[in-house]
PDB file of N, CA and C in Angstrom:
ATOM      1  N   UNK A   1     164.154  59.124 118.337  1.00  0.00           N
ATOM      2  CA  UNK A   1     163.858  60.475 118.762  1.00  0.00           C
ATOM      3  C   UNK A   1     162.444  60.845 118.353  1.00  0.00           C
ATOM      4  N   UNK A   2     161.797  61.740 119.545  1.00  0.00           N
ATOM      5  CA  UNK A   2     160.268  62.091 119.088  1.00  0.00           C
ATOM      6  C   UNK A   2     160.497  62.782 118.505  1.00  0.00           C
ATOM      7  N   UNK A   3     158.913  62.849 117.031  1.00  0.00           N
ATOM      8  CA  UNK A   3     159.031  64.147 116.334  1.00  0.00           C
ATOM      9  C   UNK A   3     158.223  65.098 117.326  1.00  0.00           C
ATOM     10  N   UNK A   4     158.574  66.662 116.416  1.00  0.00           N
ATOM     11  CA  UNK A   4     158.114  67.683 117.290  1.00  0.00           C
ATOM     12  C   UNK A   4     156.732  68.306 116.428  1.00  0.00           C
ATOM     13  N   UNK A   5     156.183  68.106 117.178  1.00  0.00           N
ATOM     14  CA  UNK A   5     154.610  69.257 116.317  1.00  0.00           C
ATOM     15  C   UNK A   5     154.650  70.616 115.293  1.00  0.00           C
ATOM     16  N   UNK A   6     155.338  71.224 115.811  1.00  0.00           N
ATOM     17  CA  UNK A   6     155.645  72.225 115.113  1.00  0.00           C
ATOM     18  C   UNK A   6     156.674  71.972 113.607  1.00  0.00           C
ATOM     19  N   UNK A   7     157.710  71.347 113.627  1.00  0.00           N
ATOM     20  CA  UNK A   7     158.433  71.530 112.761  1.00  0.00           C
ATOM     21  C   UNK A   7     158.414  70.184 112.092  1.00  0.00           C
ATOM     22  N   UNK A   8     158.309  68.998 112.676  1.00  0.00           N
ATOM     23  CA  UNK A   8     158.075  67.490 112.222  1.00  0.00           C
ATOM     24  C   UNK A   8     159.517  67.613 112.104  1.00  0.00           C
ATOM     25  N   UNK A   9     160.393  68.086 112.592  1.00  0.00           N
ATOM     26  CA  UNK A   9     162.036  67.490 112.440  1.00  0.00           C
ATOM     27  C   UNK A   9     161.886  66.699 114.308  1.00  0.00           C
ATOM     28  N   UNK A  10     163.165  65.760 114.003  1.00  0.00           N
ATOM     29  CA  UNK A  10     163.189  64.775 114.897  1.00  0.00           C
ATOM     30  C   UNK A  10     164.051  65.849 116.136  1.00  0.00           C
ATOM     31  N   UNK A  11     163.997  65.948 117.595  1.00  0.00           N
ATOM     32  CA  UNK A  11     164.406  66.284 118.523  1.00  0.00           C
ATOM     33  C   UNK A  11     165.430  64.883 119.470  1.00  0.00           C
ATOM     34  N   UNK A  12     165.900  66.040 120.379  1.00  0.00           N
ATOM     35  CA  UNK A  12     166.329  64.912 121.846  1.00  0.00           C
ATOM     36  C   UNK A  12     165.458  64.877 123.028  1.00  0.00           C
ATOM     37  N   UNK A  13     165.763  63.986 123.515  1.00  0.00           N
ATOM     38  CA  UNK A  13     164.711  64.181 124.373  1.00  0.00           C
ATOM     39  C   UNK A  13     164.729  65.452 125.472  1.00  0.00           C
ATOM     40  N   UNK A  14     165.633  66.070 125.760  1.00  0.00           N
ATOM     41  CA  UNK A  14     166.150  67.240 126.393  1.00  0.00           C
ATOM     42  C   UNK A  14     165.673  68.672 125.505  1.00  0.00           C
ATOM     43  N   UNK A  15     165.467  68.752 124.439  1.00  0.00           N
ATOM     44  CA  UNK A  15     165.235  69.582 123.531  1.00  0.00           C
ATOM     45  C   UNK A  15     163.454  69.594 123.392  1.00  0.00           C
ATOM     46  N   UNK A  16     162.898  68.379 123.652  1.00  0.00           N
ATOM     47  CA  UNK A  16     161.552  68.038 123.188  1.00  0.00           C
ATOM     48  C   UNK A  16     161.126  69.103 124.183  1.00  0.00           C
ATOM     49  N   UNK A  17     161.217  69.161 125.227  1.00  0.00           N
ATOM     50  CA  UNK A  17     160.564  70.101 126.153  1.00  0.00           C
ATOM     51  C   UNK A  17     160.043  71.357 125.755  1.00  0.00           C
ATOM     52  N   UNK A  18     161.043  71.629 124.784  1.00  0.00           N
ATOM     53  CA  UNK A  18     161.069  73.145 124.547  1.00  0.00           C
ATOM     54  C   UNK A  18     160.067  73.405 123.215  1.00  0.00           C
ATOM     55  N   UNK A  19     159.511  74.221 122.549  1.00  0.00           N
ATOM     56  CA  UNK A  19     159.072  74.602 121.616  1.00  0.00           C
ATOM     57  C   UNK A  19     159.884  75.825 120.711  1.00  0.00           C
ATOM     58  N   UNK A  20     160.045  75.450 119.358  1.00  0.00           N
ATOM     59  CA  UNK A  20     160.478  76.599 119.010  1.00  0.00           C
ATOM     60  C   UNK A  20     159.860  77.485 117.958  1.00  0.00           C
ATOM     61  N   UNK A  21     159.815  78.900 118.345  1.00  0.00           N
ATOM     62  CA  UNK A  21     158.698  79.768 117.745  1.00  0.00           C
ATOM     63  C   UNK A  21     159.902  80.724 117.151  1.00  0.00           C
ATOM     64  N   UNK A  22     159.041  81.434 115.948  1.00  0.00           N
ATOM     65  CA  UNK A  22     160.320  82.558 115.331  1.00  0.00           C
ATOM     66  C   UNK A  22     159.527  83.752 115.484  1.00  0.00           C
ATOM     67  N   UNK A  23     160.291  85.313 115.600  1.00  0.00           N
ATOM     68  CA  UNK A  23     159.699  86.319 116.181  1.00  0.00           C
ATOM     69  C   UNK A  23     160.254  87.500 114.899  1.00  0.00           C
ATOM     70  N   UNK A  24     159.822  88.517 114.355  1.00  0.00           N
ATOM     71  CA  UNK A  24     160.786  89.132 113.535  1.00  0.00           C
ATOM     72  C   UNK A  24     161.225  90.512 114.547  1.00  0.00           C
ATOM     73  N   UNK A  25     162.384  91.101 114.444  1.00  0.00           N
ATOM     74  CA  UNK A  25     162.926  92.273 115.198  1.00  0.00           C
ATOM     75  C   UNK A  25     163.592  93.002 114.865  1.00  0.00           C
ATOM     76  N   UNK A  26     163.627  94.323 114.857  1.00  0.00           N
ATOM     77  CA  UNK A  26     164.334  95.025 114.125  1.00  0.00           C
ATOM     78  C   UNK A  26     165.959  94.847 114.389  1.00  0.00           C
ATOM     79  N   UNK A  27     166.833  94.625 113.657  1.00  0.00           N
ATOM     80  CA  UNK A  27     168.349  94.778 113.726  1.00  0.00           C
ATOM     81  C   UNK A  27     168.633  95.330 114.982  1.00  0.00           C
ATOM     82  N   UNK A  28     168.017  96.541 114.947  1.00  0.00           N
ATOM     83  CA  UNK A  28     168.308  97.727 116.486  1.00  0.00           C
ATOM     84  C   UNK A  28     168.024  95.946 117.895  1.00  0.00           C
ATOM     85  N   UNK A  29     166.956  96.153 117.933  1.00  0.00           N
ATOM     86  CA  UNK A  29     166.571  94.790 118.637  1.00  0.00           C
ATOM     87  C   UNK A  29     167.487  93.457 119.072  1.00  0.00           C
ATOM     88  N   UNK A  30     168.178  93.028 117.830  1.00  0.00           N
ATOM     89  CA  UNK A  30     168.427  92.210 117.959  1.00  0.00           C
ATOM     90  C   UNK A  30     170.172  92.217 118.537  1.00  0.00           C
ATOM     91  N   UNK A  31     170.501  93.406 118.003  1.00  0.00           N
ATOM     92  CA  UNK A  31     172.115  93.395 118.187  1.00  0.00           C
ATOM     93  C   UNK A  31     171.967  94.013 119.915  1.00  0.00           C
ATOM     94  N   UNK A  32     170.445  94.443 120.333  1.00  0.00           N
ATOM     95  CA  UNK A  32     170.655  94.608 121.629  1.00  0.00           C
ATOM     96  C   UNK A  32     170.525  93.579 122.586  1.00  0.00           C
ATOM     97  N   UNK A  33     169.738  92.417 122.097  1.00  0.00           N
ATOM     98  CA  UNK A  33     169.853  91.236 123.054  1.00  0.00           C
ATOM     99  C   UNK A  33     170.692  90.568 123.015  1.00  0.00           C
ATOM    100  N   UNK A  34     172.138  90.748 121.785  1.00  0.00           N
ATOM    101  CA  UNK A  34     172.766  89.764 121.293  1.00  0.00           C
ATOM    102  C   UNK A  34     173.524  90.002 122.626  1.00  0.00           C
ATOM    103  N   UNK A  35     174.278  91.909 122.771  1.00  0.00           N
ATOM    104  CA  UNK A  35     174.503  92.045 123.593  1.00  0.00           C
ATOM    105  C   UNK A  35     174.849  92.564 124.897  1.00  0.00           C
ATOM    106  N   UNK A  36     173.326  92.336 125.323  1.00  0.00           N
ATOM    107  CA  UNK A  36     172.784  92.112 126.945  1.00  0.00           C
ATOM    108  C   UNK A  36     172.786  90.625 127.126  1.00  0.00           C
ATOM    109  N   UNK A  37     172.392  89.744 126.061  1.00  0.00           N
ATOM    110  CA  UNK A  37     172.623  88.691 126.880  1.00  0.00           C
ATOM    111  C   UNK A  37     173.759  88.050 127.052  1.00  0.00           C
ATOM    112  N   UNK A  38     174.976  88.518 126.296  1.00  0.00           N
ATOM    113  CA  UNK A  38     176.058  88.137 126.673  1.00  0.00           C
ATOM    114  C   UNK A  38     176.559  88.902 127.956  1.00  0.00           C
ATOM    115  N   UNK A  39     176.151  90.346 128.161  1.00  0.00           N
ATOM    116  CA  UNK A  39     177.006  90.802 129.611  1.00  0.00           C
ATOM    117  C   UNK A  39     176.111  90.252 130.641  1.00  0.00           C
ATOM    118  N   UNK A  40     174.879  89.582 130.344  1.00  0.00           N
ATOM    119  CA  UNK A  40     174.431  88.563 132.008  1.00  0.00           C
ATOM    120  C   UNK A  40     174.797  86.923 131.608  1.00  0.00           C
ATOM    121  N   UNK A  41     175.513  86.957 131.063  1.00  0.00           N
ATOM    122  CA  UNK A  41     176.567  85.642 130.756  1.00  0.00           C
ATOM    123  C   UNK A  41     175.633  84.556 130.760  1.00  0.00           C
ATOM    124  N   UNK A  42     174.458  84.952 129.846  1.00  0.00           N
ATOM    125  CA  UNK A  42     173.506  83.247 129.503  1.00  0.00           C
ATOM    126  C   UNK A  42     174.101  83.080 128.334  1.00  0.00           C
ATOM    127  N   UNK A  43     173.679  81.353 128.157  1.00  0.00           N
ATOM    128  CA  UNK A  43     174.330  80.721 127.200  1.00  0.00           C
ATOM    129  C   UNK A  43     174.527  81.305 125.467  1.00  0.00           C
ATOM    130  N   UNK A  44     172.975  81.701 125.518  1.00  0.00           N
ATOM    131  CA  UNK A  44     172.673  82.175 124.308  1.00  0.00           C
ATOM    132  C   UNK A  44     171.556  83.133 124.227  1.00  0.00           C
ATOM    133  N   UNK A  45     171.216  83.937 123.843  1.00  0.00           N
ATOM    134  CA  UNK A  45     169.789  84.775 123.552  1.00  0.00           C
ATOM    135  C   UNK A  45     168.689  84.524 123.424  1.00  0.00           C
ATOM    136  N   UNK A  46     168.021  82.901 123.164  1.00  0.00           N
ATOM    137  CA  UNK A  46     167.267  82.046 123.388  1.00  0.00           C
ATOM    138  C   UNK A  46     166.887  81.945 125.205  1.00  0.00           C
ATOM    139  N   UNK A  47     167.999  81.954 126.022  1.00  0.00           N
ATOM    140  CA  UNK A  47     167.811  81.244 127.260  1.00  0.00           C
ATOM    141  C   UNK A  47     167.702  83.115 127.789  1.00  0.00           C
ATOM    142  N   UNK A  48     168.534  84.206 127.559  1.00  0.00           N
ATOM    143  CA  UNK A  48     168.001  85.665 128.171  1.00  0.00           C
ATOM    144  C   UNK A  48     166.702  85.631 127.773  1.00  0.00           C
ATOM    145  N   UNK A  49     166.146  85.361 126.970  1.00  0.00           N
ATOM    146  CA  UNK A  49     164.635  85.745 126.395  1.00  0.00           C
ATOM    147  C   UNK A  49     163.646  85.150 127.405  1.00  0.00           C
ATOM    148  N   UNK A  50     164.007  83.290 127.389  1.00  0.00           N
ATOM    149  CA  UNK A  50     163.544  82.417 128.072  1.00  0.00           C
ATOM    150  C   UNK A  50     163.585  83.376 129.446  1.00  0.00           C
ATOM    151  N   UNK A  51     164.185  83.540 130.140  1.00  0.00           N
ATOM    152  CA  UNK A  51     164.460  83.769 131.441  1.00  0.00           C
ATOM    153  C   UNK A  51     163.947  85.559 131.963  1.00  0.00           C
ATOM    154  N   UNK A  52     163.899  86.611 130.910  1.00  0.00           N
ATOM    155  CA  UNK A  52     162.603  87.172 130.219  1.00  0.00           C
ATOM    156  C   UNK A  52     161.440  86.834 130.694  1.00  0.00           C
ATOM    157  N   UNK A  53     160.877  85.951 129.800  1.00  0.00           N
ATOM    158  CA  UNK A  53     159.699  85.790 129.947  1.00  0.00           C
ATOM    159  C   UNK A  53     159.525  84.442 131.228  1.00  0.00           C
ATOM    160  N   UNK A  54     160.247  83.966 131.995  1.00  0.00           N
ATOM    161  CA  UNK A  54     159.890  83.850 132.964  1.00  0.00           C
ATOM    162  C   UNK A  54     160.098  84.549 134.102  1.00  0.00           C
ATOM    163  N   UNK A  55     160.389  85.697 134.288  1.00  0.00           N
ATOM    164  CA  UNK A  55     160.603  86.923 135.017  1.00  0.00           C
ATOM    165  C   UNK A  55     158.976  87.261 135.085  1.00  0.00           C
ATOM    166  N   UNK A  56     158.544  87.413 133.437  1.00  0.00           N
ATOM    167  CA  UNK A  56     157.403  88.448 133.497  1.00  0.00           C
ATOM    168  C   UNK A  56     156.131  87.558 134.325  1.00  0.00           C
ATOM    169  N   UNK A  57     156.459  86.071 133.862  1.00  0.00           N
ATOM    170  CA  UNK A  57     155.359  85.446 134.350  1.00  0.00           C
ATOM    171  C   UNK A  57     155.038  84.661 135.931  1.00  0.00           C
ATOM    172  N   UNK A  58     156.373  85.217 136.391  1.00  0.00           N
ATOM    173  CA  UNK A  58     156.355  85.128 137.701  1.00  0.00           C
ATOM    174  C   UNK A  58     155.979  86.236 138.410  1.00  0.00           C
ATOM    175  N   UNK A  59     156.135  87.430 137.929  1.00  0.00           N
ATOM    176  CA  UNK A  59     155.458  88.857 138.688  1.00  0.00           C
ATOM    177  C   UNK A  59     153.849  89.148 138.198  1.00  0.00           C
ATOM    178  N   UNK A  60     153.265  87.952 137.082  1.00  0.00           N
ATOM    179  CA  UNK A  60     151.895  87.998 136.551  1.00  0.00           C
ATOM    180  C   UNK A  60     151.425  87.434 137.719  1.00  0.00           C
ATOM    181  N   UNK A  61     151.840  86.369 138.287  1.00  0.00           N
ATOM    182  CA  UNK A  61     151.166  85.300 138.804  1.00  0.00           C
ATOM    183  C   UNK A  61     151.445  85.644 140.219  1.00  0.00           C
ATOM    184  N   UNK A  62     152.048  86.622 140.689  1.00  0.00           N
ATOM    185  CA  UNK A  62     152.320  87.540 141.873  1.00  0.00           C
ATOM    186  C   UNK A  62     151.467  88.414 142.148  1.00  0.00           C
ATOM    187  N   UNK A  63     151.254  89.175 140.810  1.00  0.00           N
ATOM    188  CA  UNK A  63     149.714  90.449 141.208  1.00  0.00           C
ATOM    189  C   UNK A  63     148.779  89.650 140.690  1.00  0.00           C
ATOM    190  N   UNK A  64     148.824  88.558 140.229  1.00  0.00           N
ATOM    191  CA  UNK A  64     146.972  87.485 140.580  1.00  0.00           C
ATOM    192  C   UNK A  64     146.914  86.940 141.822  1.00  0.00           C
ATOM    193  N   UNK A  65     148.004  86.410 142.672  1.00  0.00           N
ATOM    194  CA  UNK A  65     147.839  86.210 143.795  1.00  0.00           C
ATOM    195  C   UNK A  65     147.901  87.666 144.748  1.00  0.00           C
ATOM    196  N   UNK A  66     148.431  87.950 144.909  1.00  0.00           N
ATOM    197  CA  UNK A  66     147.896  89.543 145.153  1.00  0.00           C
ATOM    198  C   UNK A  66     146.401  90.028 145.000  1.00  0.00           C
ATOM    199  N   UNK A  67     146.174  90.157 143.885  1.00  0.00           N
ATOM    200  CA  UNK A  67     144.514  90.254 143.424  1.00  0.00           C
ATOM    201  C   UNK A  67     143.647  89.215 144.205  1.00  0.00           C
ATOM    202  N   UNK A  68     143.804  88.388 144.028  1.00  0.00           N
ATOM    203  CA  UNK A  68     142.721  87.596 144.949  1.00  0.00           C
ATOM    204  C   UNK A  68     143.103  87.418 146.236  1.00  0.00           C
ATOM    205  N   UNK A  69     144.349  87.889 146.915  1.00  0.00           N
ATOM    206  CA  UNK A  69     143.967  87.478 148.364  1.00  0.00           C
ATOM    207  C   UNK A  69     143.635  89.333 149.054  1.00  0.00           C
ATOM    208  N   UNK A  70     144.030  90.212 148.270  1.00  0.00           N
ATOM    209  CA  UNK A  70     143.171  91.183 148.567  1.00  0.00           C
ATOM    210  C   UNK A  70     141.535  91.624 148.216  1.00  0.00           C
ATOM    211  N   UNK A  71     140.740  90.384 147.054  1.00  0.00           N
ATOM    212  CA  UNK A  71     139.726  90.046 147.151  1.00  0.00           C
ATOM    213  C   UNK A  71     138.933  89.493 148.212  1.00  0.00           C
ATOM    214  N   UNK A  72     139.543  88.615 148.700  1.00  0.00           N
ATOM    215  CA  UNK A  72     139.194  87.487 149.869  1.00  0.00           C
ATOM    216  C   UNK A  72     139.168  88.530 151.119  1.00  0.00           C
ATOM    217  N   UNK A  73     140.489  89.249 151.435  1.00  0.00           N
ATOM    218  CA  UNK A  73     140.151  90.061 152.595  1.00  0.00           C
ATOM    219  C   UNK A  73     139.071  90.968 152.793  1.00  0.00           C
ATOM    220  N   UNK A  74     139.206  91.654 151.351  1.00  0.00           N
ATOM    221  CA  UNK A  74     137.735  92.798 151.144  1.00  0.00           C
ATOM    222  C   UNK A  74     136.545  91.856 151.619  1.00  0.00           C
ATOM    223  N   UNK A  75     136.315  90.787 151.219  1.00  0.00           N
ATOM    224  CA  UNK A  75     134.777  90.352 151.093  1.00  0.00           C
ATOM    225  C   UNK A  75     134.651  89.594 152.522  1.00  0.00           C
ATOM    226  N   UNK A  76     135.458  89.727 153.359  1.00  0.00           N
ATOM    227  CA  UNK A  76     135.294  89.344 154.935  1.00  0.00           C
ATOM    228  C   UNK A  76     134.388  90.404 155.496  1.00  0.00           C
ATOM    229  N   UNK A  77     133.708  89.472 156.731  1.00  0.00           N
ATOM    230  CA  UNK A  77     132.750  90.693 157.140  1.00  0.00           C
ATOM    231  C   UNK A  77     133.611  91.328 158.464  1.00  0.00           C
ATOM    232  N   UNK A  78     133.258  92.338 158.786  1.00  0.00           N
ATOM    233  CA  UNK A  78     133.764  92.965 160.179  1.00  0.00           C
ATOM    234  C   UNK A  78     134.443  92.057 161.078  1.00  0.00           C
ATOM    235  N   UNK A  79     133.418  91.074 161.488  1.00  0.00           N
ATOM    236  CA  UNK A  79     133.796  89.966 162.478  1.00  0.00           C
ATOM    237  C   UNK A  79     134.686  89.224 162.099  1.00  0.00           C
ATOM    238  N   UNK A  80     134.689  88.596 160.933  1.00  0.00           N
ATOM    239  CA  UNK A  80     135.679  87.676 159.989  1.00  0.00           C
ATOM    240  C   UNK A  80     137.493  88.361 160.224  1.00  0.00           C
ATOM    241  N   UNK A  81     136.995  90.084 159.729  1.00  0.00           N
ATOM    242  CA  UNK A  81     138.634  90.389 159.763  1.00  0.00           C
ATOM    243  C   UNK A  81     139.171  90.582 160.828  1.00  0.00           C
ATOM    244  N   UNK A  82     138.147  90.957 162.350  1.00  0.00           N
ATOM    245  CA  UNK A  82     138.983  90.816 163.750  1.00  0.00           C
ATOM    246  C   UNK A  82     139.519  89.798 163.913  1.00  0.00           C
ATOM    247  N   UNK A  83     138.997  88.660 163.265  1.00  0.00           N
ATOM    248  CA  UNK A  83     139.350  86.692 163.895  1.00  0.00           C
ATOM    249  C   UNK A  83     140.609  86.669 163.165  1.00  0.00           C
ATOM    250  N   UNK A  84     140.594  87.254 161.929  1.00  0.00           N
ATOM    251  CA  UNK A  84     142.205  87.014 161.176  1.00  0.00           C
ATOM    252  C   UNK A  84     142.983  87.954 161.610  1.00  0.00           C
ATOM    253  N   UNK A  85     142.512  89.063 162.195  1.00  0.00           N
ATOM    254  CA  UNK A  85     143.755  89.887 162.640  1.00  0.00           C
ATOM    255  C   UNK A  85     144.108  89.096 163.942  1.00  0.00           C
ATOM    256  N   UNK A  86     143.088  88.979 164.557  1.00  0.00           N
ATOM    257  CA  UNK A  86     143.486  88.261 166.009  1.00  0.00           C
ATOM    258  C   UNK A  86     144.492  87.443 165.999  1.00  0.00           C
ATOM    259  N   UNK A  87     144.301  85.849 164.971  1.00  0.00           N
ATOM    260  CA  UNK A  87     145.014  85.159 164.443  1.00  0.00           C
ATOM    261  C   UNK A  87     146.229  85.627 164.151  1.00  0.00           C
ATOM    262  N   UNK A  88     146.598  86.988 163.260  1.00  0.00           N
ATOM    263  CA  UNK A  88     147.657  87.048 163.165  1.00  0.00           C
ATOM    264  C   UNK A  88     148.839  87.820 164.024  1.00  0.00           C
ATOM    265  N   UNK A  89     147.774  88.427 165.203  1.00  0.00           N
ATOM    266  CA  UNK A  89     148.453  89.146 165.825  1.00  0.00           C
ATOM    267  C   UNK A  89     149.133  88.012 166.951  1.00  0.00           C
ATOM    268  N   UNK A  90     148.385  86.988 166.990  1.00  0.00           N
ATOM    269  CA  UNK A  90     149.295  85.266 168.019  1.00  0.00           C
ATOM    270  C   UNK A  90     150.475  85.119 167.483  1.00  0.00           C
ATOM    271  N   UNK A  91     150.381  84.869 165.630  1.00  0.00           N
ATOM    272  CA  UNK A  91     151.135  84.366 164.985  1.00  0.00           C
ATOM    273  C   UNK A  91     152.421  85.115 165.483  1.00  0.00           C
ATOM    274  N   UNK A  92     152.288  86.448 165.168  1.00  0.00           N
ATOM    275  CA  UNK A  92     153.457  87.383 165.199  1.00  0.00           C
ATOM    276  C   UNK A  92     154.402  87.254 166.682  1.00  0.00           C
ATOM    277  N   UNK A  93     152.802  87.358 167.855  1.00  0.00           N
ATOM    278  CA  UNK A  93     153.848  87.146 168.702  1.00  0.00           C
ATOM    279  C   UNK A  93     154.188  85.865 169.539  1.00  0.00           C
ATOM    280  N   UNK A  94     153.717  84.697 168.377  1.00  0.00           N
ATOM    281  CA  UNK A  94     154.597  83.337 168.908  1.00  0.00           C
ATOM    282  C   UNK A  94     156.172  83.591 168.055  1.00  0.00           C
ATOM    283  N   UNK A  95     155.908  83.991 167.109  1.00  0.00           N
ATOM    284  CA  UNK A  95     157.336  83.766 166.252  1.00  0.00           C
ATOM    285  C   UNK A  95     158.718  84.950 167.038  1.00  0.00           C
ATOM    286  N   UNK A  96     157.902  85.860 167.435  1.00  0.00           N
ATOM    287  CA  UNK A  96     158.758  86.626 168.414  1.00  0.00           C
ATOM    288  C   UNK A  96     159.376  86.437 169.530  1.00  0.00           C
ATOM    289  N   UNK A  97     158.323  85.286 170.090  1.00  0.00           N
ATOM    290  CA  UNK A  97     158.446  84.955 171.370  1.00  0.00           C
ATOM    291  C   UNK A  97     159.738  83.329 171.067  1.00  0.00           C
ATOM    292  N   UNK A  98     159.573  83.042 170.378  1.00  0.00           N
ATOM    293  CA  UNK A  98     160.788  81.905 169.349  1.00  0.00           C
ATOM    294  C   UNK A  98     161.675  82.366 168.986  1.00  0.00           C
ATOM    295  N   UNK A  99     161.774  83.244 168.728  1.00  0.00           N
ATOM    296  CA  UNK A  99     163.098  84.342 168.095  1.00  0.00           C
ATOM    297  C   UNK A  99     164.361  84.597 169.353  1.00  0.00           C
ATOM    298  N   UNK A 100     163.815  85.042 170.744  1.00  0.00           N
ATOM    299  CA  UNK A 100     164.137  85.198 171.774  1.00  0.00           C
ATOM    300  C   UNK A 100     165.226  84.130 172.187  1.00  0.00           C
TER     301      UNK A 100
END
């Protein structure tokens, strides 16, 4: 079994993936994730947290893509945004015209 960086205790290989970090929380805190994460029926409070913070970092990486493709449109010139509207006004009505 590999050791792990953080703790130098030996892991599985299923476990290695993961990192484990400690957080302090108030009691109030903790008896509230104990349980919420039991009434959305995850395994443990580790995996609600996990699933947490991949919530948050999927709606980060939503308003950065957001952010830059409403960058990209701004910095089109006049002519540029008729050709993409044009473009998308085909798009719309091939997929309509497929729908039929």
């Amino acid at each position: 079994m590999p050791l792990t960086r953080s703790t130098g205790r030996k892991t599985s290989n299923r476990s290695s993936r993961k990192e484990r970090i400690t957080v302090s929380l108030s009691k109030d805190r903790v008896r509230f994730l104990k349980a919420i994460s039991g009434d959305r029926r995850t395994p443990s409070v580790s995996a609600y947290i996990e699933r947490l913070v991949a919530d948050a970092q999927a709606r980060a990486q939503l308003e950065n893509l957001s952010a830059h493709t409403a960058s990209y449109y701004d910095s089109l010139s006049v002519k540029e945004a008729e050709e993409q509207s044009a473009w998308g006004e085909l798009g719309e009505s091939t997929l309509a015209t497929q729908e039929e």
